[in-house]
C-alpha atoms as a PDB file:
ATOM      1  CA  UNK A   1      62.264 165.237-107.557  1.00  0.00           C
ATOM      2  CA  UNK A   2      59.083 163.396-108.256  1.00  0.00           C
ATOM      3  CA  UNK A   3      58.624 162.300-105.398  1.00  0.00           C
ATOM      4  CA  UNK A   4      59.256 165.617-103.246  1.00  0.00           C
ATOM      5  CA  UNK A   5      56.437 167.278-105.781  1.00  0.00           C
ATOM      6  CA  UNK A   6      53.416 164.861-105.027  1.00  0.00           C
ATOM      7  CA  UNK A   7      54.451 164.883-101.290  1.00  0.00           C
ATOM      8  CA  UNK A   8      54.195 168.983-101.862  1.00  0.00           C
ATOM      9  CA  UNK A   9      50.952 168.069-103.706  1.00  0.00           C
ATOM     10  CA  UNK A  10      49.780 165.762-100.412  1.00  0.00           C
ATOM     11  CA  UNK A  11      50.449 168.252 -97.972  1.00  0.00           C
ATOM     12  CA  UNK A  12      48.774 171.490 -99.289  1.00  0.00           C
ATOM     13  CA  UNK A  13      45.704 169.458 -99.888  1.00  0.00           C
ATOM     14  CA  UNK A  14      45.628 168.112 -96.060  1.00  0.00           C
ATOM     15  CA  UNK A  15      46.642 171.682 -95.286  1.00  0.00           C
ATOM     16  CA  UNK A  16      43.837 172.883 -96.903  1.00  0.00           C
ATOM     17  CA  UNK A  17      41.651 170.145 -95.392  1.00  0.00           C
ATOM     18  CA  UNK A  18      42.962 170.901 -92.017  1.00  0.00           C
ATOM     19  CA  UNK A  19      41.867 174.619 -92.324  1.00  0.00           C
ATOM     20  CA  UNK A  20      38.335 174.324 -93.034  1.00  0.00           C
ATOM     21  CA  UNK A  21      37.968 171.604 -90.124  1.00  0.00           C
ATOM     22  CA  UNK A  22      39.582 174.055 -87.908  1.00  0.00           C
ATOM     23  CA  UNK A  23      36.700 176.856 -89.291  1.00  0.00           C
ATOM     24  CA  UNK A  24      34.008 174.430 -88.593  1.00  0.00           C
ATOM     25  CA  UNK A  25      35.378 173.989 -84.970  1.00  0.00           C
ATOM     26  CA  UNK A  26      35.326 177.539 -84.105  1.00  0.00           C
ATOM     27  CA  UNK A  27      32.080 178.228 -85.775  1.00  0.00           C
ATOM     28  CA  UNK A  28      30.675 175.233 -83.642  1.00  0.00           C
ATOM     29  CA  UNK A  29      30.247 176.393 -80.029  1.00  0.00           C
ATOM     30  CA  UNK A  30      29.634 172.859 -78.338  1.00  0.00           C
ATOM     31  CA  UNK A  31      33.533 172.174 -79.862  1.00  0.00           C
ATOM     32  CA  UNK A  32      35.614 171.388 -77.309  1.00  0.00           C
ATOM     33  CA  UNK A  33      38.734 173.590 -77.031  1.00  0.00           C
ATOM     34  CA  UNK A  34      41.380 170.817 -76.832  1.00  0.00           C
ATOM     35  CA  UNK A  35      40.533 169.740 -80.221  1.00  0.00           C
ATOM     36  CA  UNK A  36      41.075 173.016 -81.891  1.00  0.00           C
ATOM     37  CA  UNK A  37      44.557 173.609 -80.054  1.00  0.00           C
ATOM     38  CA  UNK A  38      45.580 169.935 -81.700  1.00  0.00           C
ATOM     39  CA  UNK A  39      44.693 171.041 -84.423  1.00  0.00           C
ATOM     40  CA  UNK A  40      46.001 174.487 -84.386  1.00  0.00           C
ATOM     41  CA  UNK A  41      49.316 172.694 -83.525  1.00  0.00           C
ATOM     42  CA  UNK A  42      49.006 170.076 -86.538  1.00  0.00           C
ATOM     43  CA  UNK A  43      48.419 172.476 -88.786  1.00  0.00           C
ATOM     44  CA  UNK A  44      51.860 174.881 -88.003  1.00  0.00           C
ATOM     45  CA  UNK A  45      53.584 171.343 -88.323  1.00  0.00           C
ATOM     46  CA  UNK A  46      52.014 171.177 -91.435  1.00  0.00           C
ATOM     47  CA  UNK A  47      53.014 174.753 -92.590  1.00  0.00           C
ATOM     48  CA  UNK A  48      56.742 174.303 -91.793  1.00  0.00           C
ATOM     49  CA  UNK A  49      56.444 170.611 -92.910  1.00  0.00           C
ATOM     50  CA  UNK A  50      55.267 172.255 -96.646  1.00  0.00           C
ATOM     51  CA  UNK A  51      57.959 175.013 -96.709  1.00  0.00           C
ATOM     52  CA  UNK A  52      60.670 172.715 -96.075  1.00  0.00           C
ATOM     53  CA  UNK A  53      59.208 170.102 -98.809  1.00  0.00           C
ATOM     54  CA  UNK A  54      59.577 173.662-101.262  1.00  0.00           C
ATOM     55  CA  UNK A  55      62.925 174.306-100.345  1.00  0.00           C
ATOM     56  CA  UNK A  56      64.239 170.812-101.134  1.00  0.00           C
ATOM     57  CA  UNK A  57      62.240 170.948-104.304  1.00  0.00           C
ATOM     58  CA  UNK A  58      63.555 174.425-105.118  1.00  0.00           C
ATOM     59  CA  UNK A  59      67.117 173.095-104.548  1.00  0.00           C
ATOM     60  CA  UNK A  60      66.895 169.888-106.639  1.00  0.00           C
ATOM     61  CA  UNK A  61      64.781 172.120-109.465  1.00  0.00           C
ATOM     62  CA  UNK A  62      68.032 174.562-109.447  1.00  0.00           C
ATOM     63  CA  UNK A  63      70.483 171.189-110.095  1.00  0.00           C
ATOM     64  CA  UNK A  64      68.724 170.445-112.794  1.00  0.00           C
ATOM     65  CA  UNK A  65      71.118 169.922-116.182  1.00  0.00           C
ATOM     66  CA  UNK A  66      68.223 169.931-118.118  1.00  0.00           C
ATOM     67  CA  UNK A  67      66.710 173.403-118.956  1.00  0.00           C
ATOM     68  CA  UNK A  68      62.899 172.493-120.017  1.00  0.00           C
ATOM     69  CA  UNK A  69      62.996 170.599-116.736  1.00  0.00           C
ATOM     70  CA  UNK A  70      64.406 173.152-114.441  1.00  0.00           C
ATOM     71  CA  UNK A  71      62.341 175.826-115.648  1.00  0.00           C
ATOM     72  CA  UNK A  72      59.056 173.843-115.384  1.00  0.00           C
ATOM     73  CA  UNK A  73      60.123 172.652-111.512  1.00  0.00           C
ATOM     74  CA  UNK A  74      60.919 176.396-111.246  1.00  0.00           C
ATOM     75  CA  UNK A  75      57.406 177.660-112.227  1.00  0.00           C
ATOM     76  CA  UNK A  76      55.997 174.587-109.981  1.00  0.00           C
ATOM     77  CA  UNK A  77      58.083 176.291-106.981  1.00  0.00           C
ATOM     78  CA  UNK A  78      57.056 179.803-107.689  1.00  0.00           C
ATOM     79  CA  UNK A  79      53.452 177.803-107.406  1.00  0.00           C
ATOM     80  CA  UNK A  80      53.786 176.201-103.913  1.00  0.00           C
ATOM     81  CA  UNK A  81      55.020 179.583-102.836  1.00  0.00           C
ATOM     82  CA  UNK A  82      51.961 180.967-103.807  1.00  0.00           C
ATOM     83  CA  UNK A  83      49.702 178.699-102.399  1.00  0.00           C
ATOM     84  CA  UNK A  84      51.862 178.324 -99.382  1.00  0.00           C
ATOM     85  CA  UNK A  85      51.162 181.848 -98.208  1.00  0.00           C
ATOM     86  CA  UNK A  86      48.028 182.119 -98.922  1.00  0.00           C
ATOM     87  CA  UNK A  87      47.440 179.073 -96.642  1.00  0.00           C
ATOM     88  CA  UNK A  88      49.234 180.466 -94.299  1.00  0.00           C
ATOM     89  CA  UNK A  89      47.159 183.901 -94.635  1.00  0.00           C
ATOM     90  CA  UNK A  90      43.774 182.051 -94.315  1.00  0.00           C
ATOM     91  CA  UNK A  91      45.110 179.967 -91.351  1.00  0.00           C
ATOM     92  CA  UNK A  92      45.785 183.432 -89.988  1.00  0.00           C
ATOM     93  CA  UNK A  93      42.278 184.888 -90.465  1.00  0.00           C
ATOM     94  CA  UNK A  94      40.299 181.558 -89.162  1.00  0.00           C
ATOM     95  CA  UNK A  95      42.648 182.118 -86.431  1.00  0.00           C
ATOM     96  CA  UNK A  96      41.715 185.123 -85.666  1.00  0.00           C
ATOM     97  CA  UNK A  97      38.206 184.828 -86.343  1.00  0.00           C
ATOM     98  CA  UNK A  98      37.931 182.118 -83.915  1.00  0.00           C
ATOM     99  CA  UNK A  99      39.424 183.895 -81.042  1.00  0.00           C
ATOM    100  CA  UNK A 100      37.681 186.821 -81.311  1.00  0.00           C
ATOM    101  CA  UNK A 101      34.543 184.128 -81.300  1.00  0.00           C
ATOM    102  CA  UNK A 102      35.783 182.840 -78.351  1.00  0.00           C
ATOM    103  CA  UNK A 103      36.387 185.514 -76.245  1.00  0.00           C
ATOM    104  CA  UNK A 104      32.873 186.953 -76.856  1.00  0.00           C
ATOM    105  CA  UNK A 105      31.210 183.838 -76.222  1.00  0.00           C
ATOM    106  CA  UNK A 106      32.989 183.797 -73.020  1.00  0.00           C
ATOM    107  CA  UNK A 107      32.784 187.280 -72.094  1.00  0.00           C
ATOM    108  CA  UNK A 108      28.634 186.874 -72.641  1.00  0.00           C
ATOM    109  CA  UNK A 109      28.774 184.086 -70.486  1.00  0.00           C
ATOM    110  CA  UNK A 110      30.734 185.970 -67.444  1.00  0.00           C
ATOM    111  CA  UNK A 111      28.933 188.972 -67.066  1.00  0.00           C
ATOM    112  CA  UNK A 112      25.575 186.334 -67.321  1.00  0.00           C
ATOM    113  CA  UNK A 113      27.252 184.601 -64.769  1.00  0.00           C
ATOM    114  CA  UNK A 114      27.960 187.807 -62.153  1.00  0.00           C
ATOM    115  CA  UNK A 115      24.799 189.249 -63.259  1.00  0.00           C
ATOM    116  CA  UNK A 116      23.106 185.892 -62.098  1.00  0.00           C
ATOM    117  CA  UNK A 117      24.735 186.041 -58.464  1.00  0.00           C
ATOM    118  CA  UNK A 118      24.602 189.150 -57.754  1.00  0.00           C
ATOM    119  CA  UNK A 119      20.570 189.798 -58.638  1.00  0.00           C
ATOM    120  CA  UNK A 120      19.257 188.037 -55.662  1.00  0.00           C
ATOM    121  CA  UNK A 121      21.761 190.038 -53.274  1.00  0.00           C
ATOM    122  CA  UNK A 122      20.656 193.103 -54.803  1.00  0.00           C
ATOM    123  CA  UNK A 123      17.031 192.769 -54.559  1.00  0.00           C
ATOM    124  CA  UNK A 124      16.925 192.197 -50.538  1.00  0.00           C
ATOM    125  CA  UNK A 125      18.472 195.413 -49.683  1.00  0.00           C
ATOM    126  CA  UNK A 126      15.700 197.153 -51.643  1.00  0.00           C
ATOM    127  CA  UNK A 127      12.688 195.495 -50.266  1.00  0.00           C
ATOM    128  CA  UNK A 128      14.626 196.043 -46.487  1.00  0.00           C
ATOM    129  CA  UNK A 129      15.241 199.670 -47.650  1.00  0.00           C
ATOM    130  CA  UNK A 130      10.689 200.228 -48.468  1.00  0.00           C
ATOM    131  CA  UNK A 131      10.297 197.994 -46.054  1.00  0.00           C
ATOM    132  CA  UNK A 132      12.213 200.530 -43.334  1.00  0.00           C
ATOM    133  CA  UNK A 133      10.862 203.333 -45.028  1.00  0.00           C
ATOM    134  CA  UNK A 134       7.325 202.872 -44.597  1.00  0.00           C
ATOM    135  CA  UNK A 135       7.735 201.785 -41.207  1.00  0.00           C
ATOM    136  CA  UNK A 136       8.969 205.293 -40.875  1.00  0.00           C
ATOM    137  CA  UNK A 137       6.802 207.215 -42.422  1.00  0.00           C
ATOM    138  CA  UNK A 138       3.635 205.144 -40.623  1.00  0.00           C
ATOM    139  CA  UNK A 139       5.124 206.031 -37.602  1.00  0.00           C
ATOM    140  CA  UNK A 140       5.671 210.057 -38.222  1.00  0.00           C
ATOM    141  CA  UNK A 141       2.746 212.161 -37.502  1.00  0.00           C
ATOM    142  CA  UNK A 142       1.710 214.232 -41.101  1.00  0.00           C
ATOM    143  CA  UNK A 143       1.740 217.208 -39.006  1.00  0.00           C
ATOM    144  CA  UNK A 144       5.174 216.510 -37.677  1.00  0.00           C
ATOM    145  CA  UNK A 145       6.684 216.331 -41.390  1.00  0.00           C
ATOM    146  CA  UNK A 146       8.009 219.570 -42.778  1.00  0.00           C
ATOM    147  CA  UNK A 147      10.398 220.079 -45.746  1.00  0.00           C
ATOM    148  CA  UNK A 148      12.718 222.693 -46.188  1.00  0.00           C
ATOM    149  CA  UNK A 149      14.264 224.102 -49.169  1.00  0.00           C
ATOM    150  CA  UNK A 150      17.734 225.514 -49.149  1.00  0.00           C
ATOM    151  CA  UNK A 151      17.870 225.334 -45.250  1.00  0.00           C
ATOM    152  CA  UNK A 152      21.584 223.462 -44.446  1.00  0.00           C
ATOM    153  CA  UNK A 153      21.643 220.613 -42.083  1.00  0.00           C
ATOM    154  CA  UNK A 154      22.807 221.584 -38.522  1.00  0.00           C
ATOM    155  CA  UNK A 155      24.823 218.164 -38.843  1.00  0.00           C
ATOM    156  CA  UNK A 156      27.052 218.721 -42.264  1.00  0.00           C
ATOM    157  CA  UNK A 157      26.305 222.284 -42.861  1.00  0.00           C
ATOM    158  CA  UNK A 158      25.152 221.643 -46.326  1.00  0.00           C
ATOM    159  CA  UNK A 159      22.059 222.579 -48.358  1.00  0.00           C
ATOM    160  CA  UNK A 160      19.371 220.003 -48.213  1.00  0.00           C
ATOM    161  CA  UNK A 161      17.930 221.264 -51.199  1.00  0.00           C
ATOM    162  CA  UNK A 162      18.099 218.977 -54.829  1.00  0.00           C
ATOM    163  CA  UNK A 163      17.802 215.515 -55.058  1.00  0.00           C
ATOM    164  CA  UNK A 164      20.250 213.729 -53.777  1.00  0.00           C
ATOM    165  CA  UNK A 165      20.304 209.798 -55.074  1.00  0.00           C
ATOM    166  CA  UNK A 166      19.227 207.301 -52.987  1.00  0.00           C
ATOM    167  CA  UNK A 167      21.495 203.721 -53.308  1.00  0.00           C
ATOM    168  CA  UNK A 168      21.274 201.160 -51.340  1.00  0.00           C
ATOM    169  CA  UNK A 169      24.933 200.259 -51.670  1.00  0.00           C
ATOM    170  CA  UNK A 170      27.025 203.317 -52.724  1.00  0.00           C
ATOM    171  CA  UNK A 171      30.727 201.628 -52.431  1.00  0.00           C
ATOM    172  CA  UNK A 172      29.392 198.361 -54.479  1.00  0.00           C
ATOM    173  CA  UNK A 173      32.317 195.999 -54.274  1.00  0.00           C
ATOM    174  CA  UNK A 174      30.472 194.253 -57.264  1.00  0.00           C
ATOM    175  CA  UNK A 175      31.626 196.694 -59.948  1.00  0.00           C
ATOM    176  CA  UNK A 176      35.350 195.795 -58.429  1.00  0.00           C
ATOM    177  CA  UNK A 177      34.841 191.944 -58.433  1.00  0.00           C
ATOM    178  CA  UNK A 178      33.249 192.184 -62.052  1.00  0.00           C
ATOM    179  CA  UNK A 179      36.599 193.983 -63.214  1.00  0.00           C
ATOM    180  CA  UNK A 180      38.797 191.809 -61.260  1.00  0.00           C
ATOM    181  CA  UNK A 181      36.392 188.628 -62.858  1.00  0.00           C
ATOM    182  CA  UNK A 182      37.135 190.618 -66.386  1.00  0.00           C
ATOM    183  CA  UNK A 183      41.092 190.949 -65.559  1.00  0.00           C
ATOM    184  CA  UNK A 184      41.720 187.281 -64.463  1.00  0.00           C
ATOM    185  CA  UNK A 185      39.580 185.960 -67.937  1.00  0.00           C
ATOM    186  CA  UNK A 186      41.737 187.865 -70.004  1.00  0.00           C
ATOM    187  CA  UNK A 187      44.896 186.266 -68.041  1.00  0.00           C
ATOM    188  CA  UNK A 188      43.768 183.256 -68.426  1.00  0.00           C
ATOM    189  CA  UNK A 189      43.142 183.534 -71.860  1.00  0.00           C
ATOM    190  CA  UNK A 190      46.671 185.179 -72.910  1.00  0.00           C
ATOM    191  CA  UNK A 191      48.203 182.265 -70.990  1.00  0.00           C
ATOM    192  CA  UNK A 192      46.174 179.696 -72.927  1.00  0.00           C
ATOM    193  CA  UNK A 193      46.779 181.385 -76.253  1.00  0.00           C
ATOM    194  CA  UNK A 194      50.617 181.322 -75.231  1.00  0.00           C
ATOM    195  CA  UNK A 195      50.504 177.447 -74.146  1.00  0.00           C
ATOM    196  CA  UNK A 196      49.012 176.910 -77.668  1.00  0.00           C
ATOM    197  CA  UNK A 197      51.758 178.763 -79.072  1.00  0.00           C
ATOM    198  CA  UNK A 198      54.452 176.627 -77.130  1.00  0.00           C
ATOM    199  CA  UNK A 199      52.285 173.500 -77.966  1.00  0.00           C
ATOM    200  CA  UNK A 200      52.476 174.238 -81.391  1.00  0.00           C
ATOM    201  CA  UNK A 201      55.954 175.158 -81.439  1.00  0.00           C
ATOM    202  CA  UNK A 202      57.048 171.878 -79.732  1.00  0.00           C
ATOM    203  CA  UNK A 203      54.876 170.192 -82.496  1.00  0.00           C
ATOM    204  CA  UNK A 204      56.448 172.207 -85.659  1.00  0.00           C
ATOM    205  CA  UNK A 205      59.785 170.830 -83.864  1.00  0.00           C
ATOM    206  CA  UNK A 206      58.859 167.466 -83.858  1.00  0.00           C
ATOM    207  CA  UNK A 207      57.570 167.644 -87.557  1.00  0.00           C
ATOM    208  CA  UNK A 208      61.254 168.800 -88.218  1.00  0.00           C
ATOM    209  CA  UNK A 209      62.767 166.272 -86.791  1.00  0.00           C
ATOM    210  CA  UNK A 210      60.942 163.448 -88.053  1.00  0.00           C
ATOM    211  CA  UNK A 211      61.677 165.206 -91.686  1.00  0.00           C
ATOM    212  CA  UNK A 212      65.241 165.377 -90.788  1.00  0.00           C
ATOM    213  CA  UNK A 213      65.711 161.705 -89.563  1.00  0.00           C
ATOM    214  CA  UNK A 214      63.628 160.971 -93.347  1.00  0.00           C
ATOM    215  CA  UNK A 215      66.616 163.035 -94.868  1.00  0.00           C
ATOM    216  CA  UNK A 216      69.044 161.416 -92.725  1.00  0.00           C
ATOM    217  CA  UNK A 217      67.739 157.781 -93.959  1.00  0.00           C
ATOM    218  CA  UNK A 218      67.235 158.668 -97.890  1.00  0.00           C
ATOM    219  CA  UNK A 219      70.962 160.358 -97.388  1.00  0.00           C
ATOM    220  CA  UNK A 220      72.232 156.888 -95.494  1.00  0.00           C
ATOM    221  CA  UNK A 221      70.511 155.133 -98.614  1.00  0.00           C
ATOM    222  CA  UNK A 222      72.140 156.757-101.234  1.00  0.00           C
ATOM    223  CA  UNK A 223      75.705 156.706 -99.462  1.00  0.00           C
ATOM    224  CA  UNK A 224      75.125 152.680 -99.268  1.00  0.00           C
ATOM    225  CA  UNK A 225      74.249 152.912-102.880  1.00  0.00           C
ATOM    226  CA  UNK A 226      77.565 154.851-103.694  1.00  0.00           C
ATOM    227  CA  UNK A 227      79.092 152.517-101.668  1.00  0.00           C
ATOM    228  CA  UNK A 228      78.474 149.353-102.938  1.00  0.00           C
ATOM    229  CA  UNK A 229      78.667 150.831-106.611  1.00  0.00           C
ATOM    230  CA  UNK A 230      82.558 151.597-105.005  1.00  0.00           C
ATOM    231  CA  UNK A 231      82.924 148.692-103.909  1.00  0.00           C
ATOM    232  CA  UNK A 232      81.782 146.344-107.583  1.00  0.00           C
ATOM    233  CA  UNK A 233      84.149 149.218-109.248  1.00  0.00           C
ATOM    234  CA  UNK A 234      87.006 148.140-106.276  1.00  0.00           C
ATOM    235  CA  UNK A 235      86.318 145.019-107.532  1.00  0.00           C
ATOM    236  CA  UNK A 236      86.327 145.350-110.895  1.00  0.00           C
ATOM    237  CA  UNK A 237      89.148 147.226-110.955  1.00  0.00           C
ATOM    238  CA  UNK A 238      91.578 144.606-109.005  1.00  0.00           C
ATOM    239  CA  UNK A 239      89.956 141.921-111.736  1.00  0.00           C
ATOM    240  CA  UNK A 240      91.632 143.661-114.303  1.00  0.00           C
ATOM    241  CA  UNK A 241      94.810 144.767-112.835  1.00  0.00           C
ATOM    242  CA  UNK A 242      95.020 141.228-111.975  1.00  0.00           C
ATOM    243  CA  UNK A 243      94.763 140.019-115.709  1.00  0.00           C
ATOM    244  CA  UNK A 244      96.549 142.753-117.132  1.00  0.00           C
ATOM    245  CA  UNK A 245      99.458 141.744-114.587  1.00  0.00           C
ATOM    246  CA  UNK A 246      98.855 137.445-115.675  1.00  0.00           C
ATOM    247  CA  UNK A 247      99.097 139.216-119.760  1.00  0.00           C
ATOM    248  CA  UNK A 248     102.346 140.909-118.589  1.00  0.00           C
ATOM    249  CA  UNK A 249     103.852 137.276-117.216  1.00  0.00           C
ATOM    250  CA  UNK A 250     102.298 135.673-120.356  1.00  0.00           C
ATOM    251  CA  UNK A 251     104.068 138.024-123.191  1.00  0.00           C
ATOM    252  CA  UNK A 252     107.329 138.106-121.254  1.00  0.00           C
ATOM    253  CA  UNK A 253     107.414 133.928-121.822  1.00  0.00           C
ATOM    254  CA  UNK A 254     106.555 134.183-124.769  1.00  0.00           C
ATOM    255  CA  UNK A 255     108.389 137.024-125.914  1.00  0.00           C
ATOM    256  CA  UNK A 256     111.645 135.065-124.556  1.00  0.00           C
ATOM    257  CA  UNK A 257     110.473 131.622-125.857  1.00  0.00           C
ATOM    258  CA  UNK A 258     110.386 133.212-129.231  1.00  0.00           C
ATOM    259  CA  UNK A 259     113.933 134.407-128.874  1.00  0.00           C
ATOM    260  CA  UNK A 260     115.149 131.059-127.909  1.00  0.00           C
ATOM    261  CA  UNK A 261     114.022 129.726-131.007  1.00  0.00           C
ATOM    262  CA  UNK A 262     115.305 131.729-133.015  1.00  0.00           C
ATOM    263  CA  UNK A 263     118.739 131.849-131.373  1.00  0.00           C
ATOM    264  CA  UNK A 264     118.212 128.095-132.059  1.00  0.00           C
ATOM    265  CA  UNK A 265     116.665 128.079-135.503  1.00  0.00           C
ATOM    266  CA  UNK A 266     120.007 130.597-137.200  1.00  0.00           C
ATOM    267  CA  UNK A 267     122.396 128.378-134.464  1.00  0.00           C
ATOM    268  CA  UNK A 268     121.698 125.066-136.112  1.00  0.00           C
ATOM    269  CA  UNK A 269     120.234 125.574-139.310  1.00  0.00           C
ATOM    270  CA  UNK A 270     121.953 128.724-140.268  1.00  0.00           C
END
């Protein structure tokens, strides 16, 4: 039971340890992102790691004949318990923290990136567009220009009058690739958050079974243990039915030699 409450002790204080390196990482922008979904996964191995440690504890503590002893292990597992989830709660908010990090970082750096392409494009049209336009206007006579005001056009049969906007492109596909851009990141990011999740998953079953084959060989120890404490009482055993059986032989002889003599002794001297 000792030796299940330091190994408690060893993992809440690499659990711990694990935790602030994974803060650091997501505080750090020149991290790399592998390193933080190791670690991610490590530390879920550790978590499940921990809460099976307690629940062997737990079970030894309630075995206990001893009362001052279970009740102290007892407190100790209420303790890890504790500790335990609020591990498990901080894990969850650096977690959190760090995605939400992420995802603005990266979000800051697409709409840089389409903002980037899509400037020089933009700013041809325009100087084609005054370029045009005071071609135009060089080439009207001022007597020939005339504005009217509320007069509809004898092509569309609408008012000319207002202001109507003036865009160079007024079916942008940009706004469409920018939300397709926006779509596909956030794709890619639920798939990578779930990949992490199966990544860590895989590694909280590996933890287990490397615990369980530890089980399995302290179990396989103790069994050779009771075994070969068997076998010396096997032994044992047979040694004394053995003599008691050579005492039986013994006291029959003598039991009958001492009848013979003193059949003999009242025979002839009697």
């Amino acid at each position: 039971m000792n030796s299940l409450y330091t190994l408690a002790l060893r993992q809440l204080s690499s659990l711990s340890t694990d935790i602030a390196q994974l803060s650091s990482l997501y505080s750090s922008p020149s991290a790399p992102p592998a390193s933080a979904a190791s670690l991610n996964g490590q530390i879920n191995a550790s978590l499940a790691a921990l809460d099976r440690t307690v629940d062997d504890y737990e079970a030894m503590a309630r075995r206990e004949i001893v009362e001052a002893k279970k009740e102290k292990a007892l407190s100790r597992v209420a303790r890890f318990r504790e500790e335990h989830a609020e591990l498990r709660k901080e894990y969850e908010r650096v977690k959190q923290r760090g995605n939400e990090l992420k995802a603005t970082t990266e979000r800051s750096e697409l709409f840089a990136a389409s903002s980037s392409s899509t400037s020089p494009s933009l700013s041809q049209p325009y100087a084609t567009s005054r370029h045009t336009s005071s071609t135009s206007l060089s080439a009207v006579a001022p007597s020939d220009v005339s504005i009217q005001i509320g007069t509809p056009s004898p092509l569309t049969g609408r008012s000319s009058s207002g202001f109507q906007p003036n865009s160079p492109y007024p079916n942008s596909p940009y706004d469409a690739r920018t939300n397709h851009a926006l779509r596909e990141h956030d794709f890619l990011g639920q798939t990578g958050a779930a990949l992490d999740g199966y990544l860590a998953q895989g590694q909280a079953v590996l933890g287990n079974l490397a615990s369980q084959r530890d089980v399995l060989k302290g179990t396989q120890r103790r069994l050779r243990s009771a075994a070969n404490t068997l076998g010396l009482s096997r032994s044992t055993i047979t040694f004394i039915e053995r003599r008691t059986k050579e005492d039986w032989y013994v006291l029959v002889m003598g039991g009958t030699l001492t009848l013979v003599g003193m059949w003999m002794i009242l025979r002839y001297f009697g």
